[in-house]
Protein backbone atom coordinates (compact mmCIF):
# COMPACT_ATOMS: atom_id res chain seq x y z
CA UNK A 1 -15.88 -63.17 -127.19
CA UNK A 2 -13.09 -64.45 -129.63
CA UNK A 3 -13.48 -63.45 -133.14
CA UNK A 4 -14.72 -66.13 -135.68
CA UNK A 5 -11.94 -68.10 -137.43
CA UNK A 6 -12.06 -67.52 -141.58
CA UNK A 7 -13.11 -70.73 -143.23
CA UNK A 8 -10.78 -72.01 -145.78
CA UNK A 9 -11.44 -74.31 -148.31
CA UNK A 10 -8.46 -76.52 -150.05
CA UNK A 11 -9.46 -78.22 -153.14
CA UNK A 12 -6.20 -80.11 -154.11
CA UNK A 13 -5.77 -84.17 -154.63
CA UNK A 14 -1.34 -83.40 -154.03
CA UNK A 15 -1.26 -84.73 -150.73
CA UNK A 16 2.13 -83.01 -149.86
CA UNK A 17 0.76 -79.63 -151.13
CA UNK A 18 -2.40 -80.46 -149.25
CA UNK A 19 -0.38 -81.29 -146.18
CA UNK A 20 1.86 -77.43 -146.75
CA UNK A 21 -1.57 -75.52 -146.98
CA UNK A 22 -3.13 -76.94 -144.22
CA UNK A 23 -0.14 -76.31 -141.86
CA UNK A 24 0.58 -72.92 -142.96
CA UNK A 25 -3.19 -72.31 -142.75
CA UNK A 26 -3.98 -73.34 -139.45
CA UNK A 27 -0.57 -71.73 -138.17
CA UNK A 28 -2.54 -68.47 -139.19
CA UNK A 29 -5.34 -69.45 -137.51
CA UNK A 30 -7.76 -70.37 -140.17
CA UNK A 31 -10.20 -73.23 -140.16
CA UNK A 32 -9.37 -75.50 -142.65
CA UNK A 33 -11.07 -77.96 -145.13
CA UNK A 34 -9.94 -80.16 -147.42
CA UNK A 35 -11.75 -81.88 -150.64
CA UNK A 36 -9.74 -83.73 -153.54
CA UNK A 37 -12.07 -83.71 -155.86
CA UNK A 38 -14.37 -81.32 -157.57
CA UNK A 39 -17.56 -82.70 -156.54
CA UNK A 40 -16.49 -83.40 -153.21
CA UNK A 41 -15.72 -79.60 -153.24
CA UNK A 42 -19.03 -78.72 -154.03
CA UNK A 43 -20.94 -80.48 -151.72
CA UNK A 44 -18.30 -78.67 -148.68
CA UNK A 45 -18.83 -74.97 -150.32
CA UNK A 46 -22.83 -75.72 -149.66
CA UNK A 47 -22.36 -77.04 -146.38
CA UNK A 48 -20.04 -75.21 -144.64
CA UNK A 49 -20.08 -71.81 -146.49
CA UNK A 50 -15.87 -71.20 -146.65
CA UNK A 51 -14.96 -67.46 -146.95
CA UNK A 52 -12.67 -68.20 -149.27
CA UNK A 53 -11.66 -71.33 -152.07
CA UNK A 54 -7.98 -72.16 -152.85
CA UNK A 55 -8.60 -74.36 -156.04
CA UNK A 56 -6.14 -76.79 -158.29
CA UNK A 57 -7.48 -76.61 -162.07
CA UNK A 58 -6.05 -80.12 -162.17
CA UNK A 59 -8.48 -82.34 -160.29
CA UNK A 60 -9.13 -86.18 -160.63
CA UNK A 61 -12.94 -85.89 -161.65
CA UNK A 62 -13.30 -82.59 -163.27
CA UNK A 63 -11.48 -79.40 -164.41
CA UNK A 64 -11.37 -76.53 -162.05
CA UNK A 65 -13.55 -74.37 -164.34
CA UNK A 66 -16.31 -76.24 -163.59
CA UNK A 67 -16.03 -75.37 -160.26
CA UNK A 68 -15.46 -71.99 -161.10
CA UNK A 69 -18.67 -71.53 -163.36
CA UNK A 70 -20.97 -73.96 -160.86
CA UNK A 71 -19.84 -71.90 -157.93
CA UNK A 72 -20.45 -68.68 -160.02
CA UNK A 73 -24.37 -69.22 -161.04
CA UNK A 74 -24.70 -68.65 -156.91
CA UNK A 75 -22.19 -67.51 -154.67
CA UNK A 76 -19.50 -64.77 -154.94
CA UNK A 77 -17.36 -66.51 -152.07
CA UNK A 78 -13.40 -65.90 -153.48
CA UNK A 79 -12.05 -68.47 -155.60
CA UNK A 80 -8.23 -67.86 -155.60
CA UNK A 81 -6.71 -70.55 -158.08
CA UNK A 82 -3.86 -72.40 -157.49
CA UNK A 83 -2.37 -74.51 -160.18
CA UNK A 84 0.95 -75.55 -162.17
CA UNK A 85 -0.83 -73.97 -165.16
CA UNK A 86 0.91 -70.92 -166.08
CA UNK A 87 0.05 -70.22 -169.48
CA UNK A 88 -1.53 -66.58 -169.90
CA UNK A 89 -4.61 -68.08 -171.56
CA UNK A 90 -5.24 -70.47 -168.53
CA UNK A 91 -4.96 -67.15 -166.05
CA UNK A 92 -7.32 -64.87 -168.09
CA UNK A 93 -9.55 -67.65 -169.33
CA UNK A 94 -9.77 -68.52 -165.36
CA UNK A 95 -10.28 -64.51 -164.14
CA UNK A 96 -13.10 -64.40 -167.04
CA UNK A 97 -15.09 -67.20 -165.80
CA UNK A 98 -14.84 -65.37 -162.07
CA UNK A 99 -11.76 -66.42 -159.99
CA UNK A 100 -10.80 -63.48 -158.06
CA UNK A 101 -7.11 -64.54 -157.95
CA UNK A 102 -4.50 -67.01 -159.66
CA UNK A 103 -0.95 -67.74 -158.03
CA UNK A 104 1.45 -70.31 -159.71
CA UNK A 105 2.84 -73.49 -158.36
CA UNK A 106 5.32 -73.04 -156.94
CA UNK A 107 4.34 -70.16 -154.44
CA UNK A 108 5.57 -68.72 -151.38
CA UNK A 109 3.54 -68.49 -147.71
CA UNK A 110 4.00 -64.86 -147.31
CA UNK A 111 2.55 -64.32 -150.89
CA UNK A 112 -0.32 -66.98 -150.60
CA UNK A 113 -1.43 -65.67 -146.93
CA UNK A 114 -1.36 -61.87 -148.81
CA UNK A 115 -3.51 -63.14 -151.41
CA UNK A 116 -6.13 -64.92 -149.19
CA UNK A 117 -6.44 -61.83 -146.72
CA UNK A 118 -6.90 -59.61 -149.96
CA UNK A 119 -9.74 -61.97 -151.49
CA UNK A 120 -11.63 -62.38 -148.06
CA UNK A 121 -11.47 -58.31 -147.32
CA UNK A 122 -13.38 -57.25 -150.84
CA UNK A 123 -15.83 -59.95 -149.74
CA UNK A 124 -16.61 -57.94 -146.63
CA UNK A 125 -16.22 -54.32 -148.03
CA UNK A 126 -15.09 -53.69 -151.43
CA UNK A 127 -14.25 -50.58 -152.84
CA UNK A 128 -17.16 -49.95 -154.65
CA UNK A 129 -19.61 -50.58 -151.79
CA UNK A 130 -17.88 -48.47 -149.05
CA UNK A 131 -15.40 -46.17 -150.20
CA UNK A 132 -16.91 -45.24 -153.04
CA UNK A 133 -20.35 -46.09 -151.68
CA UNK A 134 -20.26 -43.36 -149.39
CA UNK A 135 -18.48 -40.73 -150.64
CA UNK A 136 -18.69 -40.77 -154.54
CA UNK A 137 -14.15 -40.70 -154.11
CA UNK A 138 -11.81 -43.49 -154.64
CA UNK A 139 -8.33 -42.52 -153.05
CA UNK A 140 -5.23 -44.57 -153.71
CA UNK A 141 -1.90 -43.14 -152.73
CA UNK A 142 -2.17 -39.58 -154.18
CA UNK A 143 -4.53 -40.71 -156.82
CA UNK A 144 -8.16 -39.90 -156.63
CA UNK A 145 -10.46 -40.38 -158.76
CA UNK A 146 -14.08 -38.33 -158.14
CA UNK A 147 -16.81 -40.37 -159.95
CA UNK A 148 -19.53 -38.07 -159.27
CA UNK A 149 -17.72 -35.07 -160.85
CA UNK A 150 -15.61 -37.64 -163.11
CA UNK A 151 -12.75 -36.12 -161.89
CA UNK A 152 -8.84 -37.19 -161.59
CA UNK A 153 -5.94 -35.57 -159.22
CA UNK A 154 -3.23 -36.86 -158.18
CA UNK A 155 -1.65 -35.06 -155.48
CA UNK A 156 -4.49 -32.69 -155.41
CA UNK A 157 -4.46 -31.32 -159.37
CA UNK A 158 -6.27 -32.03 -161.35
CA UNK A 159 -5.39 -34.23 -164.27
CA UNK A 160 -7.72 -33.91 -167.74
CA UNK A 161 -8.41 -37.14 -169.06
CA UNK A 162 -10.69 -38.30 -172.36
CA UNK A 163 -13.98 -39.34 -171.99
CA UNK A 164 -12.78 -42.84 -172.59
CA UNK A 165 -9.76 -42.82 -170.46
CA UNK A 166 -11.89 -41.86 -167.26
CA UNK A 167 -13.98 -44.54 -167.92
CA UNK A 168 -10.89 -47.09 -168.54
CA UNK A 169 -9.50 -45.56 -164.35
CA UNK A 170 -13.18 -45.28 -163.06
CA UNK A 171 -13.40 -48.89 -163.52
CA UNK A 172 -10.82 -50.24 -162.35
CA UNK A 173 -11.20 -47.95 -159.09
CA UNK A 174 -14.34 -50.21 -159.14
CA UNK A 175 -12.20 -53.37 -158.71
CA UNK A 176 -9.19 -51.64 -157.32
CA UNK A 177 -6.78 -54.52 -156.18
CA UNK A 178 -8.05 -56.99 -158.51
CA UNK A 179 -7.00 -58.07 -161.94
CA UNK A 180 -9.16 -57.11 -164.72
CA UNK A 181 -8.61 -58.98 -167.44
CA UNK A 182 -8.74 -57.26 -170.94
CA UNK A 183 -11.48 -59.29 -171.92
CA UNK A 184 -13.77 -58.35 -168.86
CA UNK A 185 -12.89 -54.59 -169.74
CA UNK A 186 -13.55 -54.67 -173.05
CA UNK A 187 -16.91 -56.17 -172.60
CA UNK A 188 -17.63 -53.47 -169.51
CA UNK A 189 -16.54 -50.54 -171.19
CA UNK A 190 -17.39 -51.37 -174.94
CA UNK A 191 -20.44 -53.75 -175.11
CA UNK A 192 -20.01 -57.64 -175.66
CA UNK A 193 -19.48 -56.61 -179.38
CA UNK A 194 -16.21 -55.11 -178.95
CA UNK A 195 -14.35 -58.08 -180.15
CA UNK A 196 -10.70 -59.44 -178.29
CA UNK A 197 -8.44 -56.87 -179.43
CA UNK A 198 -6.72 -55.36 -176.64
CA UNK A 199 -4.89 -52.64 -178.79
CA UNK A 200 -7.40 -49.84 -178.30
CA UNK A 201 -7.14 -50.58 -174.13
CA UNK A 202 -2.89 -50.23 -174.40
CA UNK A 203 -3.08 -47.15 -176.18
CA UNK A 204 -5.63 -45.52 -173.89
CA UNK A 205 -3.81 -47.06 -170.92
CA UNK A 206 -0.18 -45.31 -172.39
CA UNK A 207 -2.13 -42.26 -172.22
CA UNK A 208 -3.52 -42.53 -168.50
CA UNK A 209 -0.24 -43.02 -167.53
CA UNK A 210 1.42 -40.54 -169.35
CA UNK A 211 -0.75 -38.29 -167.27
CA UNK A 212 -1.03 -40.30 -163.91
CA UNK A 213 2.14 -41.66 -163.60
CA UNK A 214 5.25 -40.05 -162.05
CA UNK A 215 7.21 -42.57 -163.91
CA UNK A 216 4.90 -44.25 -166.95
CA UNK A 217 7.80 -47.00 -167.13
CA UNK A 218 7.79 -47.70 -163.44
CA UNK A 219 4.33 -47.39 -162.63
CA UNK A 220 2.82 -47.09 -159.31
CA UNK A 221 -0.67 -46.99 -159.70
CA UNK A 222 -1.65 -49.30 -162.51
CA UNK A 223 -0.20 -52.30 -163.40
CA UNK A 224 -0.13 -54.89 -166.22
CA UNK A 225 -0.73 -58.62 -165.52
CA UNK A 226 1.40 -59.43 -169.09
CA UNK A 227 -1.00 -60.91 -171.46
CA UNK A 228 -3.75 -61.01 -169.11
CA UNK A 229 -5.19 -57.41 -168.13
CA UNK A 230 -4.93 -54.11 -165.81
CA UNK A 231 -4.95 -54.05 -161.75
CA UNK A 232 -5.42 -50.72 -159.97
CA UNK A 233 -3.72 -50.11 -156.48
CA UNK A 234 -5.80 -51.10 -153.60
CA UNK A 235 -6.64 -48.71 -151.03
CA UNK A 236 -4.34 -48.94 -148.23
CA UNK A 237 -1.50 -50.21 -150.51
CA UNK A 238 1.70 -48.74 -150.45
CA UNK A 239 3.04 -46.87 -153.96
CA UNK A 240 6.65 -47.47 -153.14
């Protein structure tokens, strides 16, 4: 029996971008849909139940953030934005409300196709519900982190880390591959009273990768989305 084609849905009114997506799409063998306006979008997403969203903030009858928040009160299919926006406030203000991913306009196939296969995989097993799930470890390259003995080794020693900064790894392990914005941490970690300051996360991150890091300057484990927030390595990932 042949394996069930992915669903994608486009919601972009740019015909010729429409036109690139869907050919580059279907050459990967996705299904593909196609709505050009928000509420047209909305009616598909309860219809035909896409595995995964590729949405333009820019739309002719509403902002993508309304599709981001509507889709949000009841579904946790992958919304991976794709816009000409690339202010750092539209990205973070765009992870907060529950994208799982934002690329840039331009963008390349290879990256785009990366991006989608990403998205639809932590739909179908994240981190947290098998890896960790089962076994209570989170191993990415050499790094593992051990959240029933809130431990941390990298290449099998262990590394002593604050109370704080095992929290700060632990979860991100949680959402390893995707961006956490510092907002969303903040809140997590620190309550929804902890305010918007992201100074207290940048000096506990320095820390972490003083002590994870072969190179904290080059790192290979964590990494900063510039004025957005933190993404830990996938599983699987490479750490060259």
């Amino acid at each position: 029996m042949a394996a069930l084609r992915s669903k994608i849905l486009v919601v972009e009114d740019d015909p010729g971008i429409t036109t690139f997506l869907k050919t580059t799409l279907t050459a990967e063998g996705y299904d593909v849909l196609i709505s050009p306006t928000g509420g047209d979008a909305l009616q598909v997403v309860c219809s035909h139940c896409p595995d995964c969203v590729l949405l333009d903030l820019g739309l002719p009858d509403m902002d993508g953030s309304e599709i981001i928040r509507s889709m949000r009160s009841w579904t946790k299919t992958p919304i991976i934005i794709i816009s000409a926006r690339s202010m750092e406030e539209d990205k973070a203000a765009a992870l907060d409300l529950g994208a799982d991913d934002y690329i840039v306009k331009p963008f390349g196939a290879i990256e785009l196709l990366a991006r989608i296969r990403t998205a639809i995989r932590h739909t179908q097993t994240t981190a947290e519900s098998s890896e960790i799930g089962m076994t209570g470890i989170l191993r990415v390259g050499d790094l593992e982190i051990d959240y029933r003995k809130y431990r941390v080794y990298v290449a099998g020693q262990y590394v002593h880390l604050t109370p704080n900064e095992f929290r700060i790894i632990a979860l991100l392990g949680k959402h390893a591959g995707r961006v956490m914005t510092y907002k969303a941490m903040l809140r997590e970690l620190w309550g929804p009273g902890a305010g918007v300051d992201n100074k207290i996360l940048r000096v506990h991150m320095a820390s972490i990768r003083h002590k994870i890091e072969p190179d904290p300057n080059q790192p290979r484990y964590i990494f900063t989305e510039v004025g957005v927030g933190y993404r830990l390595l996938e599983p699987g990932e490479s750490t060259v």
